[in-house]
PDB file of N, CA and C in Angstrom:
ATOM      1  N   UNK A   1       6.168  21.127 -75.437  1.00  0.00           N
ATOM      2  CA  UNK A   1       5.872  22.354 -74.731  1.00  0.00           C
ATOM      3  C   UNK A   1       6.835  22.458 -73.547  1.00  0.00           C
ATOM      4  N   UNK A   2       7.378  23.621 -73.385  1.00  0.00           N
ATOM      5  CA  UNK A   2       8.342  23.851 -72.133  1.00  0.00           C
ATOM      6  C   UNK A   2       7.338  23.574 -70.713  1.00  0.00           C
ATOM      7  N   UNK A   3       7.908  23.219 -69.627  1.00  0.00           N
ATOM      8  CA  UNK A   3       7.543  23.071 -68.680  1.00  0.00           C
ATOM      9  C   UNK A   3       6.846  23.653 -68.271  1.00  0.00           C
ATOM     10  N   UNK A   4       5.616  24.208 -67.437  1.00  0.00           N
ATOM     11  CA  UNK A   4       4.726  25.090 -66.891  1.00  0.00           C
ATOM     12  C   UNK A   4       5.177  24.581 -65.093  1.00  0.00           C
ATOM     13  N   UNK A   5       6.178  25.850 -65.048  1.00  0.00           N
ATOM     14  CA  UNK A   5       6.616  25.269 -62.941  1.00  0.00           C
ATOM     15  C   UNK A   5       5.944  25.229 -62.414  1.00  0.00           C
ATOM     16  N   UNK A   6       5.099  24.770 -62.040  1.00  0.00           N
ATOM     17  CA  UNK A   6       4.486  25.702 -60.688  1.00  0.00           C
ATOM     18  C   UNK A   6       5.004  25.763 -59.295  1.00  0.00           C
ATOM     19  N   UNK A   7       6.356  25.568 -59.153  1.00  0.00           N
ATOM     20  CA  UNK A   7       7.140  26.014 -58.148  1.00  0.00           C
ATOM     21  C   UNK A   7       7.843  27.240 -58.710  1.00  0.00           C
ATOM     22  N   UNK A   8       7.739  27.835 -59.765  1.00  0.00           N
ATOM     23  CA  UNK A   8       8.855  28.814 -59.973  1.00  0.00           C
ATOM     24  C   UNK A   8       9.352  28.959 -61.254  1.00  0.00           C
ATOM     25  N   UNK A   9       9.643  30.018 -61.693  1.00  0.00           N
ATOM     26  CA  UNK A   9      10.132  29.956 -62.838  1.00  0.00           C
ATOM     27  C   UNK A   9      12.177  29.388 -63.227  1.00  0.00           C
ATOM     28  N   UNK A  10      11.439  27.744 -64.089  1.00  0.00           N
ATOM     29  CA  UNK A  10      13.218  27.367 -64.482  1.00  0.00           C
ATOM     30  C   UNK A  10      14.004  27.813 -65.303  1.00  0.00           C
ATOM     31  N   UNK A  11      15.121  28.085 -64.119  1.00  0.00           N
ATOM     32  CA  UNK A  11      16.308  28.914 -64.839  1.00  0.00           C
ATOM     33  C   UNK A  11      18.029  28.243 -65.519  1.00  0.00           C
ATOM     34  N   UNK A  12      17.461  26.595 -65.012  1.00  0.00           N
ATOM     35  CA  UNK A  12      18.515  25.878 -65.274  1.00  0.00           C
ATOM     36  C   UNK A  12      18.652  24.560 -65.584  1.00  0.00           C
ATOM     37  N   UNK A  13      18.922  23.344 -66.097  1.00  0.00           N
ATOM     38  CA  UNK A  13      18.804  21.859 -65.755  1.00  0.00           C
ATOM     39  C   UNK A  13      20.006  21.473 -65.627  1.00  0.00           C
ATOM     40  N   UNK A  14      20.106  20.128 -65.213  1.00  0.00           N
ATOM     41  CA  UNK A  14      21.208  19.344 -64.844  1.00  0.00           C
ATOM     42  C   UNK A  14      20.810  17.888 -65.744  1.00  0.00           C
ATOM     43  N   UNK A  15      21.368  17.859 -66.556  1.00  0.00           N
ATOM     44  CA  UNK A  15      21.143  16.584 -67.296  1.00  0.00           C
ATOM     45  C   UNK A  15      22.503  15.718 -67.001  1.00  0.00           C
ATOM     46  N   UNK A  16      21.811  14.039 -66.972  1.00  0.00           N
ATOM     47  CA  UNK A  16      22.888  12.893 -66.766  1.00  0.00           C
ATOM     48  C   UNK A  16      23.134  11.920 -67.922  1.00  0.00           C
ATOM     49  N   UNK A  17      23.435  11.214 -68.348  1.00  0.00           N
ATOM     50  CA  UNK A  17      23.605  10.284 -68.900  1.00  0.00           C
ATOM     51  C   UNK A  17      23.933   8.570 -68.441  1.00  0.00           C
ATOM     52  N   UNK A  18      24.337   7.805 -68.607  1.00  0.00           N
ATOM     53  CA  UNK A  18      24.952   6.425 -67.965  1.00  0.00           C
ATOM     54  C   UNK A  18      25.022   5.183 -69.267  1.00  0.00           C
ATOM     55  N   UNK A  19      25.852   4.706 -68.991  1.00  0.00           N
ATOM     56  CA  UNK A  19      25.774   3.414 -70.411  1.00  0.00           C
ATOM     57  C   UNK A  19      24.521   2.697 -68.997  1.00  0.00           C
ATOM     58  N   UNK A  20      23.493   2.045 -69.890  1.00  0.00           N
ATOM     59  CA  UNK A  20      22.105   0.938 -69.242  1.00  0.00           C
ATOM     60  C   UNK A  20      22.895   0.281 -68.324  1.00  0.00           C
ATOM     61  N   UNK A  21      23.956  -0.300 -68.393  1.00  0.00           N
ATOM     62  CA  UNK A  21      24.086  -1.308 -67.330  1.00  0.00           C
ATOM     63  C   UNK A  21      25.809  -0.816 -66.289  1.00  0.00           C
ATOM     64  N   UNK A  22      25.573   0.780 -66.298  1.00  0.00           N
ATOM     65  CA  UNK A  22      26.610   1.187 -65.099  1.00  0.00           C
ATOM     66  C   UNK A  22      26.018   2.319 -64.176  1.00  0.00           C
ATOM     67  N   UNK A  23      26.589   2.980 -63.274  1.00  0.00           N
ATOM     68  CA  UNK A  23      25.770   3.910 -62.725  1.00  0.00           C
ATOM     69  C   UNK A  23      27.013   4.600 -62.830  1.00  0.00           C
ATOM     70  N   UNK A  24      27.830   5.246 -63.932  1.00  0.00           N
ATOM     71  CA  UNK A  24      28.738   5.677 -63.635  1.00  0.00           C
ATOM     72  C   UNK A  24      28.513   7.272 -64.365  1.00  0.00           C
ATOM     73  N   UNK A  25      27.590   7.833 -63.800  1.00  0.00           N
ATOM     74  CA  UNK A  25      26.883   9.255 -64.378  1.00  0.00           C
ATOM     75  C   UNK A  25      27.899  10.120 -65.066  1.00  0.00           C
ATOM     76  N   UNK A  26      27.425  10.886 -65.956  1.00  0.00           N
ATOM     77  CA  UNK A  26      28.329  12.077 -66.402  1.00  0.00           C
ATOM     78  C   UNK A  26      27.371  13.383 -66.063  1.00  0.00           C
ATOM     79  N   UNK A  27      27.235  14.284 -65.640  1.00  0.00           N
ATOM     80  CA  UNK A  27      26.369  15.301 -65.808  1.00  0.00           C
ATOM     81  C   UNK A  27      26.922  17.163 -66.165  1.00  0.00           C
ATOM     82  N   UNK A  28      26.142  17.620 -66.824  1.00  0.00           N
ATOM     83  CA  UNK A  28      26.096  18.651 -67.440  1.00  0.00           C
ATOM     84  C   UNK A  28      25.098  19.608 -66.433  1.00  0.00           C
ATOM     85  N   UNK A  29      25.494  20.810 -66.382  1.00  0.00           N
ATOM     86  CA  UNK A  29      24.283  22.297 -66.165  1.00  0.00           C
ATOM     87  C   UNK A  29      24.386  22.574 -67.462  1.00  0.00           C
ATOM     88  N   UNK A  30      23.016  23.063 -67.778  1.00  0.00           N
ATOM     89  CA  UNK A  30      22.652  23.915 -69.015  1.00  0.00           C
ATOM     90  C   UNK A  30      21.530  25.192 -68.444  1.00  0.00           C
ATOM     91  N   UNK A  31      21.643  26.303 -68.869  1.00  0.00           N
ATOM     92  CA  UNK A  31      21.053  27.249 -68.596  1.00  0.00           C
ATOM     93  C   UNK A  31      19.731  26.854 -69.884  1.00  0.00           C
ATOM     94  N   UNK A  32      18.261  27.423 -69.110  1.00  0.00           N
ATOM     95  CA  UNK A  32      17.467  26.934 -69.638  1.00  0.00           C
ATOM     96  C   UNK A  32      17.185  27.405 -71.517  1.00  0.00           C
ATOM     97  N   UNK A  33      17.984  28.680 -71.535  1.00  0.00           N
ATOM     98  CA  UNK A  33      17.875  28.924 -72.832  1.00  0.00           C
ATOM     99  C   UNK A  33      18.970  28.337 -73.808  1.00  0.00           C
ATOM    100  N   UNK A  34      19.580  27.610 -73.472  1.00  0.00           N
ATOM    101  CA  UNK A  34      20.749  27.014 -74.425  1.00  0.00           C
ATOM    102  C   UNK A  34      19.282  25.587 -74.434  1.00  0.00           C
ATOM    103  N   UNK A  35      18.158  25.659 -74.529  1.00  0.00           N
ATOM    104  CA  UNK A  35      17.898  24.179 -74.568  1.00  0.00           C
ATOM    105  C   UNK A  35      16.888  24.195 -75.912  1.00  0.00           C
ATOM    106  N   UNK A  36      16.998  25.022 -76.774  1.00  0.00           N
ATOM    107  CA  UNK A  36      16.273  25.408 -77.940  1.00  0.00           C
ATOM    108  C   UNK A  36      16.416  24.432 -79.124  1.00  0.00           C
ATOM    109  N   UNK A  37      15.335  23.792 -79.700  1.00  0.00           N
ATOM    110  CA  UNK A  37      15.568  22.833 -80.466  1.00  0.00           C
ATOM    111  C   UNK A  37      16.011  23.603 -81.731  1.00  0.00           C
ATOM    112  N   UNK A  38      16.565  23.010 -82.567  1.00  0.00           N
ATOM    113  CA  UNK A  38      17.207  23.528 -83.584  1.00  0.00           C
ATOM    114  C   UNK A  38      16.596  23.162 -85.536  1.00  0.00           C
ATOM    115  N   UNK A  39      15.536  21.931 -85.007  1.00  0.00           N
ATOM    116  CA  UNK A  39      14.531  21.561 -85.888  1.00  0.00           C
ATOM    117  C   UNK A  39      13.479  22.459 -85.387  1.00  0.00           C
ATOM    118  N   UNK A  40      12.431  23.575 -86.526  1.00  0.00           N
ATOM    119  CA  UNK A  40      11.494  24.297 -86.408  1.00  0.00           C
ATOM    120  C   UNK A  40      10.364  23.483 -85.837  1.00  0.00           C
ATOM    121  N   UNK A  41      10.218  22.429 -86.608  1.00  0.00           N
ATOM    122  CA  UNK A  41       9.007  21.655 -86.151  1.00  0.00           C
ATOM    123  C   UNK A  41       8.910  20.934 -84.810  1.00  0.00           C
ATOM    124  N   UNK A  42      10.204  21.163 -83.665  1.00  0.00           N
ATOM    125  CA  UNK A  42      10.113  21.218 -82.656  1.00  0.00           C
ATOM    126  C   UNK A  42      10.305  21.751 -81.476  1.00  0.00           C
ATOM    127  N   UNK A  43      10.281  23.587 -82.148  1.00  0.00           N
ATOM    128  CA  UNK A  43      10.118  24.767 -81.072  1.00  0.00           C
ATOM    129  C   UNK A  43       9.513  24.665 -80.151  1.00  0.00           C
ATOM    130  N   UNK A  44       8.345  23.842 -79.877  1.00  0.00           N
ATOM    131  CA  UNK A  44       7.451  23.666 -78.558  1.00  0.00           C
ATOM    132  C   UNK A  44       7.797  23.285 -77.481  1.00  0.00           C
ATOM    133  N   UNK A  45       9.555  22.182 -77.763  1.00  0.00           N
ATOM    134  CA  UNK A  45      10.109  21.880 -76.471  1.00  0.00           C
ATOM    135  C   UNK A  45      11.542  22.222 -76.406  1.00  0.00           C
ATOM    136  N   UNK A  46      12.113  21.577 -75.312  1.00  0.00           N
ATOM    137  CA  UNK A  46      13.493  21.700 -75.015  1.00  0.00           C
ATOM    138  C   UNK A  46      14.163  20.408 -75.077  1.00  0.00           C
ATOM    139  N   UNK A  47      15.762  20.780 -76.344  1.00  0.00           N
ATOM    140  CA  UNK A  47      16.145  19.697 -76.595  1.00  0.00           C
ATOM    141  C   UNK A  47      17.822  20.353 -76.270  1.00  0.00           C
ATOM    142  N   UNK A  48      18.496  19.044 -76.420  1.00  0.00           N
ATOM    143  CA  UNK A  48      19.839  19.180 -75.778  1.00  0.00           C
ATOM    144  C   UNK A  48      20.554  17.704 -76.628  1.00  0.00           C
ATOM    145  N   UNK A  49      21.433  18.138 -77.006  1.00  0.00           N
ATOM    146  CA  UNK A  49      21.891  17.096 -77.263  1.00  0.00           C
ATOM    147  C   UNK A  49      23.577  16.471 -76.714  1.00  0.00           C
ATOM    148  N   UNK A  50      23.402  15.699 -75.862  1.00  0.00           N
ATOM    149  CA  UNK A  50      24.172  14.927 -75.379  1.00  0.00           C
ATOM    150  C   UNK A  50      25.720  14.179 -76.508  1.00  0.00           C
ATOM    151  N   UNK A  51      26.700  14.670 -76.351  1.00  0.00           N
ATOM    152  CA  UNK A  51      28.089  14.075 -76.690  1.00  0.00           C
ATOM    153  C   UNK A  51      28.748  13.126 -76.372  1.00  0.00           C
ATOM    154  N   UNK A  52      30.415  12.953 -77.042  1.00  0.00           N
ATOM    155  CA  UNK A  52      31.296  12.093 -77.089  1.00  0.00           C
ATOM    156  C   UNK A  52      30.601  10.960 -75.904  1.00  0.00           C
ATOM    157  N   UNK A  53      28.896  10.246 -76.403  1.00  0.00           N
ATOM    158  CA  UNK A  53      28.730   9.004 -76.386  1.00  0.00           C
ATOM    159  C   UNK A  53      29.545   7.310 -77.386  1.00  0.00           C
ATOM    160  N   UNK A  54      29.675   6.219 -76.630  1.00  0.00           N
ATOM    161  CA  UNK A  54      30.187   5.003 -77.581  1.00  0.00           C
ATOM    162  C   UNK A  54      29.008   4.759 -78.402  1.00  0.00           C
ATOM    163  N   UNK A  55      29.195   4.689 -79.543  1.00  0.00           N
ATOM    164  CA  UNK A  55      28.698   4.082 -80.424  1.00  0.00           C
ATOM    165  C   UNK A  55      28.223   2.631 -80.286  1.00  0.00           C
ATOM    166  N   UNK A  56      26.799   2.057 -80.784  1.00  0.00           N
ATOM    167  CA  UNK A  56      26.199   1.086 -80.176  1.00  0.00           C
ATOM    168  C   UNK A  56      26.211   0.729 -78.815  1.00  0.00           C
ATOM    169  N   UNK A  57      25.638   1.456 -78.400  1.00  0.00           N
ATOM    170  CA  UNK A  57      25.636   1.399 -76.609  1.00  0.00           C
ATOM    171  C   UNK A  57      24.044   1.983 -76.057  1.00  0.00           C
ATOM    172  N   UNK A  58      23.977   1.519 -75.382  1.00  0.00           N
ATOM    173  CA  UNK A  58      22.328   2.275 -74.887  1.00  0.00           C
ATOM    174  C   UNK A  58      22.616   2.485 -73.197  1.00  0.00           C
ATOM    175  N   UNK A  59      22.169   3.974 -73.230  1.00  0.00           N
ATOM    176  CA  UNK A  59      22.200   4.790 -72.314  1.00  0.00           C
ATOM    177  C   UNK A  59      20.824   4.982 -72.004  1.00  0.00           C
ATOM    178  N   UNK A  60      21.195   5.444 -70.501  1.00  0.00           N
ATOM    179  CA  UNK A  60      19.867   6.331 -69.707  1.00  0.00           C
ATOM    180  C   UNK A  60      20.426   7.373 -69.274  1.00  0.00           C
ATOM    181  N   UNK A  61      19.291   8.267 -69.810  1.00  0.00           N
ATOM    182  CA  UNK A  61      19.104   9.718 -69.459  1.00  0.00           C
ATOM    183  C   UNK A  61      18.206  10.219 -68.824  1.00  0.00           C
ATOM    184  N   UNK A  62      18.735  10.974 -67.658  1.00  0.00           N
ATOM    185  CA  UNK A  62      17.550  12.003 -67.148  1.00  0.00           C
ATOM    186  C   UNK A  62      17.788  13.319 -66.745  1.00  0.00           C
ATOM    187  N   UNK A  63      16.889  14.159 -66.371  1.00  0.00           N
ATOM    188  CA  UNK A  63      16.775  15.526 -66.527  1.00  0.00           C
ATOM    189  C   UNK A  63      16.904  16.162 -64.563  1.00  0.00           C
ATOM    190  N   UNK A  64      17.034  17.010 -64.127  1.00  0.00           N
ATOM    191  CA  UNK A  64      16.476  17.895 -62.819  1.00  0.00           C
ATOM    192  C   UNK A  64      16.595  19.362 -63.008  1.00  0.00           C
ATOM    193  N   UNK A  65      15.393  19.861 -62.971  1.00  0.00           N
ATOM    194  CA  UNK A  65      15.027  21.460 -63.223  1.00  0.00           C
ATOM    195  C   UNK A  65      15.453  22.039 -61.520  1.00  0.00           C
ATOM    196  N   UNK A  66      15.987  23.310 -61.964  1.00  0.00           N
ATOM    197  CA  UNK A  66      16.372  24.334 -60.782  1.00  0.00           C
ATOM    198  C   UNK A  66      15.536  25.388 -61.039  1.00  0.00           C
ATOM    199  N   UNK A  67      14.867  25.895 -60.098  1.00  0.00           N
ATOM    200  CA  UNK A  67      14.146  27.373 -60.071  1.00  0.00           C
ATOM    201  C   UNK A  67      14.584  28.622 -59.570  1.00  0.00           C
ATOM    202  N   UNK A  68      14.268  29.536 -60.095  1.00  0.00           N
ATOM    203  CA  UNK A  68      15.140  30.992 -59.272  1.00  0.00           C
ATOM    204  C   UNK A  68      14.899  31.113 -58.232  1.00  0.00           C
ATOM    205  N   UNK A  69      14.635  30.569 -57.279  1.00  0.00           N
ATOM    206  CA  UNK A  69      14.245  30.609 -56.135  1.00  0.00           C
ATOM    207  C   UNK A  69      15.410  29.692 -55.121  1.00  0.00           C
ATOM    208  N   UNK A  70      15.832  29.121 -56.163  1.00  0.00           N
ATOM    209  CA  UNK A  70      17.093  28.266 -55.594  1.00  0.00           C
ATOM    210  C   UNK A  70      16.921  26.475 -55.636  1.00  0.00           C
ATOM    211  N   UNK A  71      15.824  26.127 -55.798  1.00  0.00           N
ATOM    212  CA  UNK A  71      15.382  24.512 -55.272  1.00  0.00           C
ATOM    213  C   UNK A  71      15.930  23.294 -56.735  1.00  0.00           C
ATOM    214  N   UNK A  72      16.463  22.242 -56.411  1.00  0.00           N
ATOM    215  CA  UNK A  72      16.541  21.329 -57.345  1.00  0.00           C
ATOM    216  C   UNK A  72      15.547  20.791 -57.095  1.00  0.00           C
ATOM    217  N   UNK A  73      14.873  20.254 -58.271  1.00  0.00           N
ATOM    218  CA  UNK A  73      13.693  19.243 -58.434  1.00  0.00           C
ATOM    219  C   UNK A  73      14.551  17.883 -58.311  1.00  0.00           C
ATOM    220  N   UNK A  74      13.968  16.907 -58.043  1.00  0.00           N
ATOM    221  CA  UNK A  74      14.020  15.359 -58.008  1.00  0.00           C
ATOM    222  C   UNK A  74      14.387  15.317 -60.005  1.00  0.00           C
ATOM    223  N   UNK A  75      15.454  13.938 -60.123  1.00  0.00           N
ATOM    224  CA  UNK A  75      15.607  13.424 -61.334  1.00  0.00           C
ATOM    225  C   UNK A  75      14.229  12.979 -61.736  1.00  0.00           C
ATOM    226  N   UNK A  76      14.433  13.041 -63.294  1.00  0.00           N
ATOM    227  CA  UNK A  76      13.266  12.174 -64.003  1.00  0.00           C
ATOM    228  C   UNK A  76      13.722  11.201 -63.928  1.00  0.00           C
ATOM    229  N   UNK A  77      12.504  10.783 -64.391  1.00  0.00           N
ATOM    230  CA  UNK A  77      12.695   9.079 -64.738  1.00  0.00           C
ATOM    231  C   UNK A  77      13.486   8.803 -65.925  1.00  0.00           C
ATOM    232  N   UNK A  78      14.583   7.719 -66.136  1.00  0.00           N
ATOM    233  CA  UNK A  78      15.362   7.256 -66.970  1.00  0.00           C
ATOM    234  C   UNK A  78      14.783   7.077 -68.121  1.00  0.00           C
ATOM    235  N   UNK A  79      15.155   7.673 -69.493  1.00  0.00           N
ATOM    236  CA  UNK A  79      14.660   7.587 -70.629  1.00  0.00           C
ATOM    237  C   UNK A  79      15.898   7.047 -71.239  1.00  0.00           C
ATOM    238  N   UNK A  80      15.388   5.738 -71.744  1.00  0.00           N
ATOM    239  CA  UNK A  80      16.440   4.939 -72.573  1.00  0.00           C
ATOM    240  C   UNK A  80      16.896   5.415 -74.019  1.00  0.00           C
ATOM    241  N   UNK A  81      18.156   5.495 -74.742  1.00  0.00           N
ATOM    242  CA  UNK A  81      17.977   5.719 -76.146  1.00  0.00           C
ATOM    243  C   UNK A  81      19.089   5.056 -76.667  1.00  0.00           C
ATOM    244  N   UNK A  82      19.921   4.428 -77.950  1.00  0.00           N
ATOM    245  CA  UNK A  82      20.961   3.786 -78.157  1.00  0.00           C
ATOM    246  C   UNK A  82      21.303   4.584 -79.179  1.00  0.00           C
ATOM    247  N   UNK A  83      22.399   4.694 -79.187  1.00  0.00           N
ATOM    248  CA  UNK A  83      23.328   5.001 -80.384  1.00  0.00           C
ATOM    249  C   UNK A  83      23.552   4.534 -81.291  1.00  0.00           C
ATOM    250  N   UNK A  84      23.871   4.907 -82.472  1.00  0.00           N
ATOM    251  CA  UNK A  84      23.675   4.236 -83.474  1.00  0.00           C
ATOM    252  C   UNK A  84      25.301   3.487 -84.013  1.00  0.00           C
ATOM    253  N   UNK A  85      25.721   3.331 -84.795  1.00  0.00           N
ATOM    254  CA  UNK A  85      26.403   1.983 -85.606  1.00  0.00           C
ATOM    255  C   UNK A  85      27.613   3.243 -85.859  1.00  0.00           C
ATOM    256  N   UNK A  86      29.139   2.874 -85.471  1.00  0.00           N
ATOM    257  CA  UNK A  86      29.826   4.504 -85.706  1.00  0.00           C
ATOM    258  C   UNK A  86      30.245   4.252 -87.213  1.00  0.00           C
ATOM    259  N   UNK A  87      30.413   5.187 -88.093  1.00  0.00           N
ATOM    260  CA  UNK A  87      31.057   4.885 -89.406  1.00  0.00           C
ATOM    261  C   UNK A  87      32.616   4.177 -89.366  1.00  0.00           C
ATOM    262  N   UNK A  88      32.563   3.780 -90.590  1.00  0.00           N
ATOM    263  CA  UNK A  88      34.181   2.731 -90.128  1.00  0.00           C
ATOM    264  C   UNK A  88      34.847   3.557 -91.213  1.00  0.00           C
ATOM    265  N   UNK A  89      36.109   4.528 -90.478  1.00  0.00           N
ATOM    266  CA  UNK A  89      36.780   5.007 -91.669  1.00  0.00           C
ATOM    267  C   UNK A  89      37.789   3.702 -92.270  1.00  0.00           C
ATOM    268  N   UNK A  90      38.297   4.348 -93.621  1.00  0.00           N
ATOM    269  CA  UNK A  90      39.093   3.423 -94.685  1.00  0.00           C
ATOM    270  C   UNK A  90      40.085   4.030 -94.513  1.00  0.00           C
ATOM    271  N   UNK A  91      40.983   3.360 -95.233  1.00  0.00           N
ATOM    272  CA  UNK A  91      42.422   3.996 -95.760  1.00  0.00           C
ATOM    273  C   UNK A  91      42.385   3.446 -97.669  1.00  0.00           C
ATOM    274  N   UNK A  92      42.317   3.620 -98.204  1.00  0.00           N
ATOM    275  CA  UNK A  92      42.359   3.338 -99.651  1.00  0.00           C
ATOM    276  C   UNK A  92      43.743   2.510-100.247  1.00  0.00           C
ATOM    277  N   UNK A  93      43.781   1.178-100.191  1.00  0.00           N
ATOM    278  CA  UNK A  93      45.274   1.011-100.969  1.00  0.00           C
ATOM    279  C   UNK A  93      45.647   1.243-102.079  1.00  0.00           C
ATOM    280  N   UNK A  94      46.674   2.140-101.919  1.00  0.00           N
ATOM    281  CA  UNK A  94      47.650   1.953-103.324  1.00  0.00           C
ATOM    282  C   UNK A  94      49.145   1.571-103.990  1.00  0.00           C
ATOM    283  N   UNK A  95      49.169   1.328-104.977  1.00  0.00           N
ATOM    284  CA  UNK A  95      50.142  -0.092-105.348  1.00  0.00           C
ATOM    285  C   UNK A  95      51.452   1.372-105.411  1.00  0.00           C
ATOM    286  N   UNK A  96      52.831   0.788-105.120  1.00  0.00           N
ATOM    287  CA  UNK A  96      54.085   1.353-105.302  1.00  0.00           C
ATOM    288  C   UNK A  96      53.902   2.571-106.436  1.00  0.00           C
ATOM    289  N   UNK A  97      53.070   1.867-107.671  1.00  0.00           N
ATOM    290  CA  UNK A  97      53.646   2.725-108.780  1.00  0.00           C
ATOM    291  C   UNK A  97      52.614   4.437-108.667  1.00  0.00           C
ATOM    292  N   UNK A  98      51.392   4.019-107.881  1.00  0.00           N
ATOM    293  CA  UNK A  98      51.163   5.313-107.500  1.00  0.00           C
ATOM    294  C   UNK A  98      51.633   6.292-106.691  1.00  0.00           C
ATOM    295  N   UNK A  99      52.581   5.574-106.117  1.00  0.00           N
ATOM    296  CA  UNK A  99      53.490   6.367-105.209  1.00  0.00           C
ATOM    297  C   UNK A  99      54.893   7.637-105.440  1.00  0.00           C
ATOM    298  N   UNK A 100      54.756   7.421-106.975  1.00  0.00           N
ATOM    299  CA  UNK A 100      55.834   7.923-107.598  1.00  0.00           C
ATOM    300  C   UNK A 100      55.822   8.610-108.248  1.00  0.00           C
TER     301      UNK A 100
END
């Protein structure tokens, strides 16, 4: 379920990221309607999905809502998640005589 403000209606977030063991933040603004999940069965909330993360690595993420009124909220609390295993591309060998 989307947030219920009761400071105000949110018009924006600021999401962070960090690999678990740096504090070396990346952060994003997203306007609150780019935060629409894209699976039906989870229209009830707001999802976002975070990029060009390393593969096998576990990060913390957290969120801060802005209201039209102007105010940043305080960060959430760090929600851990890891990445998964990256695919290993190939190159296929082939012998001279396919070459010709």
């Amino acid at each position: 379920m989307p947030p219920s403000p009761p400071h105000g209606i949110i018009n924006e977030y600021r999401i962070r990221h960090t690999p678990s063991d740096q504090l070396n933040y990346k952060e994003v603004r997203v306007h609150g309607s780019r935060l629409q999940c894209s699976d039906a069965s989870k229209r009830d909330r707001l999802c976002y999905r975070v990029v060009d993360l390393e593969p096998e690595q576990e990060y913390d993420i957290q969120a801060a809502a802005h209201t039209e009124g102007g105010a940043w909220g305080e960060w959430s609390e760090p929600m851990s998640a890891r990445t998964h295993e990256q695919s290993k591309a190939f190159l296929e060998e082939t012998s001279s005589a396919d070459l010709f």
